[in-house]
N, C-alpha and C. Protein backbone atom coordinates (compact mmCIF):
# COMPACT_ATOMS: atom_id res chain seq x y z
N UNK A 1 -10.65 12.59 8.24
CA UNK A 1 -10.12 12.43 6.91
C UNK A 1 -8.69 11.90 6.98
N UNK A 2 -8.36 10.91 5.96
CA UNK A 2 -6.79 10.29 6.50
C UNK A 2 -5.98 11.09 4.99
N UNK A 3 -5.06 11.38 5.69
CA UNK A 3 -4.40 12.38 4.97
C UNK A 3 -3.59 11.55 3.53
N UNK A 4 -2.98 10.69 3.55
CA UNK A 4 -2.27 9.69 2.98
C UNK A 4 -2.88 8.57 2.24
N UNK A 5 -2.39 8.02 1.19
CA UNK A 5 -2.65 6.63 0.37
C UNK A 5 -1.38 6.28 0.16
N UNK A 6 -0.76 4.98 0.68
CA UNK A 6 0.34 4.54 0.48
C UNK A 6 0.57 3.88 -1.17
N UNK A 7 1.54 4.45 -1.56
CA UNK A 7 1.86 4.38 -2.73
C UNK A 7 2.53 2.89 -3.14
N UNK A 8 2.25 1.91 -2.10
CA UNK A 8 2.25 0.44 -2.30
C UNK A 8 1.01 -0.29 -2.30
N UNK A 9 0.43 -0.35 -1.19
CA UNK A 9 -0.63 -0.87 -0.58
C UNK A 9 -2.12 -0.66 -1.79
N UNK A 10 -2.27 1.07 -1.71
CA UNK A 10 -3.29 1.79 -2.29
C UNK A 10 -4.27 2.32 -0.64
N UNK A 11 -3.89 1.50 -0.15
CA UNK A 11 -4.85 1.52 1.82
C UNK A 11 -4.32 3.26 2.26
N UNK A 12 -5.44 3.75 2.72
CA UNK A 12 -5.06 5.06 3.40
C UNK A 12 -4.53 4.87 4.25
N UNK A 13 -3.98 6.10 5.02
CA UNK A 13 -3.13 5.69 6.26
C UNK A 13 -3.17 7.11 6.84
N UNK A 14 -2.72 7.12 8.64
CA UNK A 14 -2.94 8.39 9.07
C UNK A 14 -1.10 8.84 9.15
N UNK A 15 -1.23 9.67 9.45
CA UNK A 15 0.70 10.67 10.18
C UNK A 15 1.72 9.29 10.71
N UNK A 16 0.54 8.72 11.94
CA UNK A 16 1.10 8.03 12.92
C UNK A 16 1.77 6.50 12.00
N UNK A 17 0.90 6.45 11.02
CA UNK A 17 1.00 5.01 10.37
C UNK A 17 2.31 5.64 9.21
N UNK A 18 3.13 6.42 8.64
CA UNK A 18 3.73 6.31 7.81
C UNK A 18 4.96 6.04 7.66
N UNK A 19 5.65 5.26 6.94
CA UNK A 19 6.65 4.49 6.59
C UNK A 19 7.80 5.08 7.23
N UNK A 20 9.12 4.74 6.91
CA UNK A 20 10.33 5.04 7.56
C UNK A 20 11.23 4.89 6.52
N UNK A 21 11.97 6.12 6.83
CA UNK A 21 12.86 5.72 5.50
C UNK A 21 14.23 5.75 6.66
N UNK A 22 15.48 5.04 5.34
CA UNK A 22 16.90 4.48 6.44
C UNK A 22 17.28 5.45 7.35
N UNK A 23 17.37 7.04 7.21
CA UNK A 23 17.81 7.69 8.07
C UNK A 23 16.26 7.81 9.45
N UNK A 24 15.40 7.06 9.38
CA UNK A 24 14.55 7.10 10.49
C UNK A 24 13.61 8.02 10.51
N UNK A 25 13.65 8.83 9.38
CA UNK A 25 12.57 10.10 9.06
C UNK A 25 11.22 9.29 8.37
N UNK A 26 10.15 10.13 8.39
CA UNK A 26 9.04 9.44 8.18
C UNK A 26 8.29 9.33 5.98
N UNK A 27 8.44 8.99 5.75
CA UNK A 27 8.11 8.83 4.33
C UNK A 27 6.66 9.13 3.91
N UNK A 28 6.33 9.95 3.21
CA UNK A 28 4.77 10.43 3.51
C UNK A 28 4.24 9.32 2.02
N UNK A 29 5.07 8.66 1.16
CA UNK A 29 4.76 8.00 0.54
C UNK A 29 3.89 6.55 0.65
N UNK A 30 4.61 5.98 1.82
CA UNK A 30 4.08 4.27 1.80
C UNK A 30 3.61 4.29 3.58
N UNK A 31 3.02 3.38 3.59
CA UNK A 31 2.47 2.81 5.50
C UNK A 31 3.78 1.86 5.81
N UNK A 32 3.82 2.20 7.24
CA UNK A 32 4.82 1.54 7.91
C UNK A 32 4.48 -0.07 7.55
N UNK A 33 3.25 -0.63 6.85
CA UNK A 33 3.07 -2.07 6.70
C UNK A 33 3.74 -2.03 5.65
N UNK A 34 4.44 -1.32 4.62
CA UNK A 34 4.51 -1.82 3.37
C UNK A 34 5.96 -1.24 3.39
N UNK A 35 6.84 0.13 4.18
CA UNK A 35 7.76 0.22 3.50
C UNK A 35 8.81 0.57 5.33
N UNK A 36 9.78 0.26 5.12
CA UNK A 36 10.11 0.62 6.73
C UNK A 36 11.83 0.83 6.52
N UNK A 37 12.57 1.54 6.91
CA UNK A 37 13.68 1.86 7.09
C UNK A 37 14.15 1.54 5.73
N UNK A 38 13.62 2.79 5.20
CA UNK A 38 14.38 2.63 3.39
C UNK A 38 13.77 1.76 2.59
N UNK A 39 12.75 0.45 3.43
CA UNK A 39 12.69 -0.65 1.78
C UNK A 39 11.03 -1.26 2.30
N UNK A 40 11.44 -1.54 1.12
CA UNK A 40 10.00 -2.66 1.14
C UNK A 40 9.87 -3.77 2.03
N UNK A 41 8.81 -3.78 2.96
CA UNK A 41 8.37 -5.30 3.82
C UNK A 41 8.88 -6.43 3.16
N UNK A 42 8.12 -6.17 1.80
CA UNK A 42 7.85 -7.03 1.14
C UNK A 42 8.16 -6.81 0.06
N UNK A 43 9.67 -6.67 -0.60
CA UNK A 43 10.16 -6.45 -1.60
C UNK A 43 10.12 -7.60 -3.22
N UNK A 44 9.51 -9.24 -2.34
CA UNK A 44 9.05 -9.67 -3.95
C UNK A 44 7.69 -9.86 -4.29
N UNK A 45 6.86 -8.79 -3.37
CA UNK A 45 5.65 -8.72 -3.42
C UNK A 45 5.31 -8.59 -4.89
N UNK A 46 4.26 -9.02 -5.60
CA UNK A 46 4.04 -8.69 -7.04
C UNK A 46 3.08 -8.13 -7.02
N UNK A 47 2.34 -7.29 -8.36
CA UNK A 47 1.10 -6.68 -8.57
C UNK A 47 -0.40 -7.85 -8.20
N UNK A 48 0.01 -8.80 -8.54
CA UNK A 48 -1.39 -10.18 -8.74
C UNK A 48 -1.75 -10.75 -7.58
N UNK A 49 -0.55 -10.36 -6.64
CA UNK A 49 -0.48 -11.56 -5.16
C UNK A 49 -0.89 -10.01 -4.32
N UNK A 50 -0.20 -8.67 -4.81
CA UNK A 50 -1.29 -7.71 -3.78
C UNK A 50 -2.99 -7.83 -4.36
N UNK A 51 -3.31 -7.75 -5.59
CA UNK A 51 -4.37 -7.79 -5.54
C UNK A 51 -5.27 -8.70 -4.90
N UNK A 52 -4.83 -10.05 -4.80
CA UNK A 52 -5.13 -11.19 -4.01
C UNK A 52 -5.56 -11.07 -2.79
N UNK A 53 -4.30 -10.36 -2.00
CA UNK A 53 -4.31 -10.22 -0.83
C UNK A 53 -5.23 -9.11 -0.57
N UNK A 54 -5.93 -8.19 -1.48
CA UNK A 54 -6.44 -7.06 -1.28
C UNK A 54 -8.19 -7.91 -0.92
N UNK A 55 -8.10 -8.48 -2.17
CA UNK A 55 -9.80 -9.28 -1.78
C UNK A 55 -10.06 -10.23 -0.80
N UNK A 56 -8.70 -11.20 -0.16
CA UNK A 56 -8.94 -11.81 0.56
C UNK A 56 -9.45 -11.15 2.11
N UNK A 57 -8.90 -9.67 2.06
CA UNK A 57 -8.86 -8.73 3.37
C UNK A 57 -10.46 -8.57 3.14
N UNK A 58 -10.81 -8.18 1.85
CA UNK A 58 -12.31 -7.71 1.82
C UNK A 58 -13.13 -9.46 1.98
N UNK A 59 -12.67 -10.46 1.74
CA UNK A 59 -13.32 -11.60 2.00
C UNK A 59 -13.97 -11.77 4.06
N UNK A 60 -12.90 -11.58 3.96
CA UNK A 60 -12.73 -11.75 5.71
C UNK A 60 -13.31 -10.36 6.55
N UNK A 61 -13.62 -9.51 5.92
CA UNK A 61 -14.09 -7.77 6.46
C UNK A 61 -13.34 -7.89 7.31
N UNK A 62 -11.71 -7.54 6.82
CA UNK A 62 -10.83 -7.06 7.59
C UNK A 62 -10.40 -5.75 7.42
N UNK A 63 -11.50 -5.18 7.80
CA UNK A 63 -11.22 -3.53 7.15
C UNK A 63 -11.52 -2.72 5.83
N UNK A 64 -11.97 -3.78 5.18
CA UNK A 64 -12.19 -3.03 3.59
C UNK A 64 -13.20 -4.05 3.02
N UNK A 65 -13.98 -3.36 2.54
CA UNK A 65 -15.53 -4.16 2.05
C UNK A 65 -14.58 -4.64 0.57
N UNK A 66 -15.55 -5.47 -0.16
CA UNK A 66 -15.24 -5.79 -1.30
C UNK A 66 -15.59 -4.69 -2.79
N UNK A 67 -16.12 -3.66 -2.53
CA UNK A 67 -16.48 -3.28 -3.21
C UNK A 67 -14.98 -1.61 -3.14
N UNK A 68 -14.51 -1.47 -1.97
CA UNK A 68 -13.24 -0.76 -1.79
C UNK A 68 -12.06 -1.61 -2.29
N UNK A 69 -12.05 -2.98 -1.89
CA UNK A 69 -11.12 -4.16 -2.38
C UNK A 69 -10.51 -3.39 -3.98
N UNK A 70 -11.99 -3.46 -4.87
CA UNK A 70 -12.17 -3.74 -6.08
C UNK A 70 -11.54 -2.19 -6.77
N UNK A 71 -11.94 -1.09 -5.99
CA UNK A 71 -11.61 0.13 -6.30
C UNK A 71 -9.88 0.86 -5.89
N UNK A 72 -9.58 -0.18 -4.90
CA UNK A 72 -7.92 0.37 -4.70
C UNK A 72 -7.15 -1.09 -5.98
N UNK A 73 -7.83 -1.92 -6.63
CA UNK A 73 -7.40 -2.46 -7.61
C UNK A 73 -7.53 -2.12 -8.19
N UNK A 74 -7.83 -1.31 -8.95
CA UNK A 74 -7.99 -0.39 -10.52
C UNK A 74 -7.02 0.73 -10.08
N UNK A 75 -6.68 1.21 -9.20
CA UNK A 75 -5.98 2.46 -9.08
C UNK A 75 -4.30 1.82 -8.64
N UNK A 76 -4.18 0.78 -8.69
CA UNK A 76 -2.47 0.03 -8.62
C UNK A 76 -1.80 0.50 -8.90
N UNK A 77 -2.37 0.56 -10.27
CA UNK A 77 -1.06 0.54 -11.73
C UNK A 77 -0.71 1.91 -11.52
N UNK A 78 -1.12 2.76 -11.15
CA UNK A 78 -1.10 4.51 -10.82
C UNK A 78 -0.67 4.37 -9.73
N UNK A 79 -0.15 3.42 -9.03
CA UNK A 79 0.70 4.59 -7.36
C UNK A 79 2.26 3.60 -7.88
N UNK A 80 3.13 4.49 -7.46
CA UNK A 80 4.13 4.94 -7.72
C UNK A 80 4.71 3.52 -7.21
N UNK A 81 5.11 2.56 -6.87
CA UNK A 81 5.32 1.23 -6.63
C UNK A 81 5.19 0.91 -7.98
N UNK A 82 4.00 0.76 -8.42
CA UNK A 82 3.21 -0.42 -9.51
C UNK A 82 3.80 0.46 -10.82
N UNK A 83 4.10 1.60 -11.24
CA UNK A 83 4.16 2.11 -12.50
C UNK A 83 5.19 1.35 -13.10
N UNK A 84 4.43 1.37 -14.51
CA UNK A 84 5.34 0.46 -15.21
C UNK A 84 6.62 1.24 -15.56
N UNK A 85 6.76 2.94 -15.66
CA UNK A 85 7.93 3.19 -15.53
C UNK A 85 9.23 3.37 -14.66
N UNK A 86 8.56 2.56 -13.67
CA UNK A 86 9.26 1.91 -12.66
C UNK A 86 10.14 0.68 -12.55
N UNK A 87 9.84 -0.12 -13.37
CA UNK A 87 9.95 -1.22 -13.66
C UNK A 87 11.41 -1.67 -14.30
């Protein structure tokens, strides 16, 4: 069972995979792909170009079928990145 859903991505993640925040401690929020020493990889990442990138991964069965693609896209707008009271 993977303990984590990165609150960028929506992709689960295990202990070993989680982010870094600036003082070098581990962030149980985001995966080391998405958030690393305090910030975002990919800080002008947008909501439309992750979803993109979410189906193209399920295009290619790079880990996530299309039908998971489709289900960590409906749940975006709900992880803490994407909220619009974030914004």
């Amino acid at each position: 069972m993977v303990p984590y859903t990165c609150q960028s991505c929506g992709m689960p993640f295990t202990k070993e995979m989680r982010g870094t925040n600036r003082d070098k401690s581990f962030n149980n929020d985001y995966c080391i792909k998405c958030f690393k020493d305090g910030e975002f990889t990919n800080p002008h990442l947008t909501l439309h170009q992750l979803e993109i990138q979410l189906l193209e991964m399920a295009e290619v069965h790079n880990g996530i079928s299309l039908e998971e693609a489709q289900q960590i896209i409906r749940k975006l707008p709900e992880l803490k990145r994407w909220r619009m009271e974030n914004i």
